[in-house]
N, C-alpha and C. Protein backbone atom coordinates (compact mmCIF):
# COMPACT_ATOMS: atom_id res chain seq x y z
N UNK A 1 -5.67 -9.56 -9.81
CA UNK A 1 -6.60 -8.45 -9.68
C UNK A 1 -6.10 -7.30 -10.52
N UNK A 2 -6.94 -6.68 -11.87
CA UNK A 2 -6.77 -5.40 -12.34
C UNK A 2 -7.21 -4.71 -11.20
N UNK A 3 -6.64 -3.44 -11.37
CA UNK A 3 -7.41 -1.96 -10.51
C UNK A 3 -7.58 -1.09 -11.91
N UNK A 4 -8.48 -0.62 -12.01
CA UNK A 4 -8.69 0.17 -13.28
C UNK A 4 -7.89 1.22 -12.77
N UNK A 5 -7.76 1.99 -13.85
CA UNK A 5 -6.69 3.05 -13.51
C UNK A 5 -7.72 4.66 -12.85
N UNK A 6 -8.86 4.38 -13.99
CA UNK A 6 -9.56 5.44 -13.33
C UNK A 6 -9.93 5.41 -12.29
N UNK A 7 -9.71 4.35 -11.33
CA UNK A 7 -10.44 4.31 -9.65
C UNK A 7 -9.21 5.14 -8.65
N UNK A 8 -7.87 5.50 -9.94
CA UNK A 8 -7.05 6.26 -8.97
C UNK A 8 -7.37 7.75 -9.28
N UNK A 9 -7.55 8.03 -10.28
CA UNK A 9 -7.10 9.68 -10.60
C UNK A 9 -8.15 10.36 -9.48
N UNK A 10 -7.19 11.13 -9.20
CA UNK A 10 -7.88 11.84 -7.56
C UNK A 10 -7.84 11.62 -6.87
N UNK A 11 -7.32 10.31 -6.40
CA UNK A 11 -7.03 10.09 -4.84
C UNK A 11 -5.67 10.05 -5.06
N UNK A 12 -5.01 9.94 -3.25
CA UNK A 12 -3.88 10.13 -3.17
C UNK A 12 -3.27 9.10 -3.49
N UNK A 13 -3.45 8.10 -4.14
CA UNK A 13 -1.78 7.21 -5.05
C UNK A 13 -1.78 8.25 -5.68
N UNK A 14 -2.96 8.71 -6.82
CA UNK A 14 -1.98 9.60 -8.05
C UNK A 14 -1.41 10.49 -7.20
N UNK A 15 -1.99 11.62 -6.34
CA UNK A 15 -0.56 13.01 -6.06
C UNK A 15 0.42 12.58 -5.56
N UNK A 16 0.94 11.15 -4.73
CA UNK A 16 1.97 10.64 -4.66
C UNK A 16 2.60 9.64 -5.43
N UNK A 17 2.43 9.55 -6.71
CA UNK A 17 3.03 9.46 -7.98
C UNK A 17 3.17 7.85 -7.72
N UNK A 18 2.53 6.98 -7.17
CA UNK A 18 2.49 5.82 -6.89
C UNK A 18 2.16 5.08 -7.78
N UNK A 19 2.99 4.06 -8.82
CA UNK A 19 2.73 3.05 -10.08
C UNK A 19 2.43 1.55 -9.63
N UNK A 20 1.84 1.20 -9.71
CA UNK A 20 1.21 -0.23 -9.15
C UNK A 20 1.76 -1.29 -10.16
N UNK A 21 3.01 -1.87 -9.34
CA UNK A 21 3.44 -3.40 -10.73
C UNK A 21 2.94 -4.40 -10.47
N UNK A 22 2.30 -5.01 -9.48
CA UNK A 22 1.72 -6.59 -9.24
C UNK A 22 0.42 -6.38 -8.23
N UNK A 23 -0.33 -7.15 -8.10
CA UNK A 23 -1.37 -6.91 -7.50
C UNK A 23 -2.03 -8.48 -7.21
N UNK A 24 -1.92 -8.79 -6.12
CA UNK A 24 -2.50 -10.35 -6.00
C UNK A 24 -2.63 -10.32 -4.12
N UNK A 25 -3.33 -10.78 -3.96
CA UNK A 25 -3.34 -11.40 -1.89
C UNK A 25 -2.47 -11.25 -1.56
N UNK A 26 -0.87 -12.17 -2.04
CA UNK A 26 0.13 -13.11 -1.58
C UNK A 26 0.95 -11.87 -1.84
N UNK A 27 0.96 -10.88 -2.77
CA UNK A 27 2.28 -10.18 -3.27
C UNK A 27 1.67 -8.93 -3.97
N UNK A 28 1.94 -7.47 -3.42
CA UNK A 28 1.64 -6.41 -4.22
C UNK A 28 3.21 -5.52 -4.20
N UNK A 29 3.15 -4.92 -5.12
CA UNK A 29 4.27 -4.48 -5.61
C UNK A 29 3.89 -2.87 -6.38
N UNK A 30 4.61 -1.77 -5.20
CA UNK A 30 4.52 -0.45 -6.49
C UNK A 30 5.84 0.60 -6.17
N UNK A 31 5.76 1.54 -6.75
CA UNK A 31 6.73 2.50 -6.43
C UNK A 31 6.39 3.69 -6.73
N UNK A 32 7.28 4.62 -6.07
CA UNK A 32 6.68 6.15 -5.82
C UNK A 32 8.02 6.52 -5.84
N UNK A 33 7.92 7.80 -6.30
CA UNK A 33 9.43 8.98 -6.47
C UNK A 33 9.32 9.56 -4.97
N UNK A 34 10.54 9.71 -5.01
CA UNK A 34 11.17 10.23 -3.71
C UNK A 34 10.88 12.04 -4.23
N UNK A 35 11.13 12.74 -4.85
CA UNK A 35 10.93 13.96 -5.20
C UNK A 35 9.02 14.24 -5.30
N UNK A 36 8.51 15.55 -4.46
CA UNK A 36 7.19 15.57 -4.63
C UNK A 36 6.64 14.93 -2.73
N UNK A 37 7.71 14.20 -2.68
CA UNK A 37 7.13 13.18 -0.99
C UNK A 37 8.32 12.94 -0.07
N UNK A 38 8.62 14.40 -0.05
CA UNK A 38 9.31 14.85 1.20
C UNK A 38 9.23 15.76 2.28
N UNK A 39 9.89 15.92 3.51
CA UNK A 39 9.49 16.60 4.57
C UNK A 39 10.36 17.78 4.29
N UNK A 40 10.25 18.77 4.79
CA UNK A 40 11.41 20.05 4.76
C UNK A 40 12.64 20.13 4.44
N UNK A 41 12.89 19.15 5.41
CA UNK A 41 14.39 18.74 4.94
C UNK A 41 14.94 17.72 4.13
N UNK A 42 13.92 17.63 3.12
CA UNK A 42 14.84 17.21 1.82
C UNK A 42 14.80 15.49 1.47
N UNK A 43 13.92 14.81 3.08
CA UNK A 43 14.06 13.64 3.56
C UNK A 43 12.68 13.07 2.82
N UNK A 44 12.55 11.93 2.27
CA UNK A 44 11.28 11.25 2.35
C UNK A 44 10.56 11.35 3.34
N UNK A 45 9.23 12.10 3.28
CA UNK A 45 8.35 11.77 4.68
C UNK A 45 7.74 10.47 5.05
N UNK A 46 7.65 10.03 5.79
CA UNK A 46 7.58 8.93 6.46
C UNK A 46 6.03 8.68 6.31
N UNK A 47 5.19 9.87 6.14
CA UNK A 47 3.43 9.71 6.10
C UNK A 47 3.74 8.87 4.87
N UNK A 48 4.65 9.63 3.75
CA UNK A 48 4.44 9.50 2.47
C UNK A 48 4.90 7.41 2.30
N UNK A 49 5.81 6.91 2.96
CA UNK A 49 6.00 5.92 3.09
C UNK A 49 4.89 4.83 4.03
N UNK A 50 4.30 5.53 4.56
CA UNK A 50 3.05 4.65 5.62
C UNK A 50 2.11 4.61 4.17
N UNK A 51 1.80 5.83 3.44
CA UNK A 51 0.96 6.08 2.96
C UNK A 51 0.97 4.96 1.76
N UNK A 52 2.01 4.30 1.13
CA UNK A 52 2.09 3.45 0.10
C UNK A 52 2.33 2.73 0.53
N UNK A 53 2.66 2.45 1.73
CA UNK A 53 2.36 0.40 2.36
C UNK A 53 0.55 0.41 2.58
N UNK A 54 -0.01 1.36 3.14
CA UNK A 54 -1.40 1.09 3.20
C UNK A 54 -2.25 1.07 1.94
N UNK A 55 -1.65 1.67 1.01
CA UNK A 55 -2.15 1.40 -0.24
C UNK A 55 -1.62 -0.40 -1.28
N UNK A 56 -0.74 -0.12 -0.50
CA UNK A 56 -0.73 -2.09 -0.65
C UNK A 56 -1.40 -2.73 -0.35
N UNK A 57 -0.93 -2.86 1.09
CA UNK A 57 -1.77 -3.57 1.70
C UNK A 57 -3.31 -4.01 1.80
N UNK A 58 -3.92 -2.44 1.84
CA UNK A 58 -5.59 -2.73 1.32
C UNK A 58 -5.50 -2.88 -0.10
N UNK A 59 -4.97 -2.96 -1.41
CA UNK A 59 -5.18 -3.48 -2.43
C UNK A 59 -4.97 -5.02 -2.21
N UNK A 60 -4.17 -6.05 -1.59
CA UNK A 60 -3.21 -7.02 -1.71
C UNK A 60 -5.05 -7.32 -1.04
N UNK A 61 -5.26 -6.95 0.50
CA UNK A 61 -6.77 -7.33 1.30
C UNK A 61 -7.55 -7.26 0.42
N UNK A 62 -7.98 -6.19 -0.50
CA UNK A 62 -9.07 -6.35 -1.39
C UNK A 62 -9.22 -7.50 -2.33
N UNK A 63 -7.78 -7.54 -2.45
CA UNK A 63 -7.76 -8.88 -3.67
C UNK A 63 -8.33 -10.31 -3.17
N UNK A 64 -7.78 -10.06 -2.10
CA UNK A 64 -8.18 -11.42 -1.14
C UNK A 64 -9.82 -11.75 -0.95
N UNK A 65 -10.20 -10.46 -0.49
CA UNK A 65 -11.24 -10.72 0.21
C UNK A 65 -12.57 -11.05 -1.23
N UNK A 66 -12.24 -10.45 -2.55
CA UNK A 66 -13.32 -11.33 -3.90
C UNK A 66 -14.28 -10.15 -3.86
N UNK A 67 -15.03 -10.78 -4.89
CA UNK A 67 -16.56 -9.74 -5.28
C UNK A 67 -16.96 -9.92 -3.95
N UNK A 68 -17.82 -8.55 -4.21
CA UNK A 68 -19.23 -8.51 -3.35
C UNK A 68 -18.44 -8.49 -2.00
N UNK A 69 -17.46 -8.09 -1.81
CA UNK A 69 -17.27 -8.05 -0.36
C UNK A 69 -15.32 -6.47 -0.27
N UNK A 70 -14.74 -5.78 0.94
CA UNK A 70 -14.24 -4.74 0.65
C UNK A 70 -13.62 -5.44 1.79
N UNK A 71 -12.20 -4.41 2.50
CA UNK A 71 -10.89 -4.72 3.21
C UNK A 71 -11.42 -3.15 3.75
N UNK A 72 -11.25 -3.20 4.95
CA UNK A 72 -11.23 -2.14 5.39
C UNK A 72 -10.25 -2.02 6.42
N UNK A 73 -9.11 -1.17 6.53
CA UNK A 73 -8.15 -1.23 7.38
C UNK A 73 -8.72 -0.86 8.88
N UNK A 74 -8.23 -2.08 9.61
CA UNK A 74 -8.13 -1.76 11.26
C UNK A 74 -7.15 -1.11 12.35
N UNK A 75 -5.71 -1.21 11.32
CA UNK A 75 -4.83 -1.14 12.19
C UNK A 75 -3.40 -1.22 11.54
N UNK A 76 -2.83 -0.25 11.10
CA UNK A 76 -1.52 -0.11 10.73
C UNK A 76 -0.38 0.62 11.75
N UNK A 77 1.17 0.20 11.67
CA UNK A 77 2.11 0.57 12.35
C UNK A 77 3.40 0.79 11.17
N UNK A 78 4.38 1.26 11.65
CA UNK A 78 5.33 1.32 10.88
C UNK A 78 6.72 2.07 11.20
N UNK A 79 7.61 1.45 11.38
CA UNK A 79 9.10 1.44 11.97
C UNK A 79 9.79 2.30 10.62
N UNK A 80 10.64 3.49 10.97
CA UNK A 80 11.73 3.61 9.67
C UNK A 80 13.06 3.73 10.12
N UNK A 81 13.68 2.98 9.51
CA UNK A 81 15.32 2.74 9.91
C UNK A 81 16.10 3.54 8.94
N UNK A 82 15.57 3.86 7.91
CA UNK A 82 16.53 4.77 6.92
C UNK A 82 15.45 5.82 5.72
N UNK A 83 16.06 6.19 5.47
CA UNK A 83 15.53 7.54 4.83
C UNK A 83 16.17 7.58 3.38
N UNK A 84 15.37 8.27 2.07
CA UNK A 84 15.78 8.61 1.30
C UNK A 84 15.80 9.47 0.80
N UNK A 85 16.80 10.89 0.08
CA UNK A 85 16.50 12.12 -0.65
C UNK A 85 16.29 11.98 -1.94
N UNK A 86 16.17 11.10 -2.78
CA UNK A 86 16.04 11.27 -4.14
C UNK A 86 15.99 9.96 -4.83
N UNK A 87 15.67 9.36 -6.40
CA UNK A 87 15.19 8.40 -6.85
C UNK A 87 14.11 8.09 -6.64
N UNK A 88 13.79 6.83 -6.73
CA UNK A 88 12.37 6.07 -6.09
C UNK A 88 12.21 5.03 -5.17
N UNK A 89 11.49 4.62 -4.11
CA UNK A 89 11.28 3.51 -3.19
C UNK A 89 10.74 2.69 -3.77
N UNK A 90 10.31 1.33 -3.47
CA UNK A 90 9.47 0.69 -4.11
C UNK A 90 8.68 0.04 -2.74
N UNK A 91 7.77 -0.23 -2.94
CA UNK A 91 6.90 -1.28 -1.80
C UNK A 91 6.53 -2.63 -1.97
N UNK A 92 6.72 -3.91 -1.60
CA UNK A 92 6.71 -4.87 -1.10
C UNK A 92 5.19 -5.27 -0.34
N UNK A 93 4.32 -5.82 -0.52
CA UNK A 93 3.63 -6.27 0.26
C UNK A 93 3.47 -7.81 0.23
N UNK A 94 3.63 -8.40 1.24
CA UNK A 94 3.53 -9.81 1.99
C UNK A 94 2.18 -10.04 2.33
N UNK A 95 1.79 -11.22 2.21
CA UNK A 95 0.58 -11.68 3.21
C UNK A 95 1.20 -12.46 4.31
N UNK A 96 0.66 -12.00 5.80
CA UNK A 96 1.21 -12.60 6.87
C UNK A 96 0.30 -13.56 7.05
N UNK A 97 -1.14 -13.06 7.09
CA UNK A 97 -2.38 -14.24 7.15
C UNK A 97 -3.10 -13.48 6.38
N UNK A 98 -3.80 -14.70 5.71
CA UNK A 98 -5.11 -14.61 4.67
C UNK A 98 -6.19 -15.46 5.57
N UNK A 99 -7.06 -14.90 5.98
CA UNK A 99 -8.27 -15.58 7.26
C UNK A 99 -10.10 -15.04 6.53
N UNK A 100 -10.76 -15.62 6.23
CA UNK A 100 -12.02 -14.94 6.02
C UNK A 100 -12.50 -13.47 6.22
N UNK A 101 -11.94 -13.33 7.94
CA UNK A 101 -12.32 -11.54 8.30
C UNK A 101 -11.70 -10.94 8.46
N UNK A 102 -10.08 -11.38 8.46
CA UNK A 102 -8.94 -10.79 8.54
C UNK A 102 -7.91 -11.07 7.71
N UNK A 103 -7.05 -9.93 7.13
CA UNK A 103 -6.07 -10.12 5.87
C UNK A 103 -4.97 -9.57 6.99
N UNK A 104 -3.77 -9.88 7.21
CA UNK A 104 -2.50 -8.66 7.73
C UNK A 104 -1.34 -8.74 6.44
N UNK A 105 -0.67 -8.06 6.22
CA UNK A 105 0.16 -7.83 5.75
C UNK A 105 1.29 -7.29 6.07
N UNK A 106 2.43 -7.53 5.46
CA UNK A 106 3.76 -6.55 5.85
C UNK A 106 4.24 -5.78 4.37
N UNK A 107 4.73 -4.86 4.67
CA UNK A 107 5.30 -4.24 3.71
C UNK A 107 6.44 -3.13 3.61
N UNK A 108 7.83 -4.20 2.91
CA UNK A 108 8.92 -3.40 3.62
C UNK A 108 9.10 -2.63 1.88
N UNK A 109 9.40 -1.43 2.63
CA UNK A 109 9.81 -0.04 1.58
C UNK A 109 11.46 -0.18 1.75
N UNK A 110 11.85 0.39 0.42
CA UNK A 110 13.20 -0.17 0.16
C UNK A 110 13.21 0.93 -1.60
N UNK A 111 14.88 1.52 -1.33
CA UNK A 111 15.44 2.89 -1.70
C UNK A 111 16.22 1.69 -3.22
N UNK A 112 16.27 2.92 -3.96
CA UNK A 112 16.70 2.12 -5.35
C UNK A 112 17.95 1.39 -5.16
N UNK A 113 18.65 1.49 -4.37
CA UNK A 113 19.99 0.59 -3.89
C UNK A 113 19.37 -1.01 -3.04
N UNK A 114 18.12 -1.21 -3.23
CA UNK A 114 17.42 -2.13 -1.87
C UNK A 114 17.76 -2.33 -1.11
N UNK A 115 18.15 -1.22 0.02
CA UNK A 115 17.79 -0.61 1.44
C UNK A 115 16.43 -0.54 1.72
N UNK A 116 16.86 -1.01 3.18
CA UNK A 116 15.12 -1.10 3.96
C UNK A 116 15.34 0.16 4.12
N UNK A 117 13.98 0.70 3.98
CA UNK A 117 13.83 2.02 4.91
C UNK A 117 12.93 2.39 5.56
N UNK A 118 11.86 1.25 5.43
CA UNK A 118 10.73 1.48 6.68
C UNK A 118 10.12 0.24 6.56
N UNK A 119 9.62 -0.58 7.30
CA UNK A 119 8.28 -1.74 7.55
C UNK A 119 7.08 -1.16 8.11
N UNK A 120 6.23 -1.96 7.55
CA UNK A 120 4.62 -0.98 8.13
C UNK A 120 4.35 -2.83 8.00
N UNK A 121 3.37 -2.75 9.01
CA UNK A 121 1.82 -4.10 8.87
C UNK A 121 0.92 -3.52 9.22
N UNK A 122 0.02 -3.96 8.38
CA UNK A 122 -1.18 -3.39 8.03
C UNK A 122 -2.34 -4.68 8.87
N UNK A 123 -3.53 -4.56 8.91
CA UNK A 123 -4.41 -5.59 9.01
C UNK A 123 -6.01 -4.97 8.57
N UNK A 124 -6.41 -5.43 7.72
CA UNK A 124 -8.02 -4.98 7.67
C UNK A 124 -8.94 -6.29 7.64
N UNK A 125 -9.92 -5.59 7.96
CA UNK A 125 -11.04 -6.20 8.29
C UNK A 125 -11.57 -6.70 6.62
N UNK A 126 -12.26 -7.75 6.78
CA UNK A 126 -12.92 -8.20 5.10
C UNK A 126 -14.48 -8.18 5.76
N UNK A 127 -14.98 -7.62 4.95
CA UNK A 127 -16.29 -7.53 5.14
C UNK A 127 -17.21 -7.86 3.81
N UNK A 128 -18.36 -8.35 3.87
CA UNK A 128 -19.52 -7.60 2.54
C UNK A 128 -19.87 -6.24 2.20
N UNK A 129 -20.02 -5.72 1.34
CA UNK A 129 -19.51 -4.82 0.39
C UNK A 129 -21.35 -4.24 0.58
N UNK A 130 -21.30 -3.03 1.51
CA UNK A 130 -22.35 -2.29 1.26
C UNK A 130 -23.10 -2.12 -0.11
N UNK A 131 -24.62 -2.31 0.11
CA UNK A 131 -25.01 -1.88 -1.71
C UNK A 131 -24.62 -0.60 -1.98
N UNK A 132 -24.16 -1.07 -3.11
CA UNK A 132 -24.36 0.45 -4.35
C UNK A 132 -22.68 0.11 -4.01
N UNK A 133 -21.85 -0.39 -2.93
CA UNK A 133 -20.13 -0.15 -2.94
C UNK A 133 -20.08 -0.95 -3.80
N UNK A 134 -18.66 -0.91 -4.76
CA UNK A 134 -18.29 -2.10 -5.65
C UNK A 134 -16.57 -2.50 -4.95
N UNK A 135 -16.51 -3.87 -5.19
CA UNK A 135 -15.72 -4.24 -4.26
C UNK A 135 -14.06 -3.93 -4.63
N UNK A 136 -13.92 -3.60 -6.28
CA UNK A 136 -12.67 -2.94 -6.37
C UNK A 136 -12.79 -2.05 -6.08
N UNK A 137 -11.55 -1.08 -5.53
CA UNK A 137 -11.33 0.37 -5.69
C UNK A 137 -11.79 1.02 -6.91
């Protein structure tokens, strides 16, 4: 699956500086700078880490789910065991199940040393693709 690039400018991957390297059902892959997506203290925020596993994850679901039809998230969680101040994370997304109406995913975030530093699973719904929606982002 391409994602055109213009389906990002303006939403939040671009202000969280998020680069997309692989993109398929089985395996999505991106990374985001730690500088720009932190909390007060200096720490990676943790939204900012939910925020690029769910952008996996519903890309990895979209891929799955084909034309004429969209991933709409039902239900994400996400554990963080470690934290980073600086460099970049990268994200990981897994397919746990690939099912007709349901995609889940996991996606462990991990600090340029590959340290875990948070797991999120995601699950969306696959649906048909309202008219006039187009089914990539």
């Amino acid at each position: 699956m391409v994602v055109p690039i213009d389906a990002m400018r303006g939403t939040l991957v671009e202000r969280l500086g998020i680069e997309l390297l692989e993109v398929s059902p089985e395996r999505t892959v991106a990374r985001m700078p730690v500088e720009g997506n932190t909390q007060p203290y200096g720490l990676l925020h943790g939204g900012a880490s939910v925020a690029l596993g769910e952008t996996l994850g519903s890309l990895s679901a979209a891929a799955h789910a084909g034309e004429g039809r969209i991933a709409v998230g039902i239900e994400i969680n996400a554990s963080h065991s470690r934290t980073a101040t600086s460099g970049w994370v990268t994200g990981v997304c897994t397919a746990i199940s690939l099912g007709r109406t349901l995609a889940v995913h996991e996606i462990v975030v991990s600090d340029d040393g590959g340290n875990r530093l948070s797991t999120v699973r995601m699950t969306n719904l696959l649906r048909d693709a309202p008219p006039g929606v187009t089914s990539v982002p």
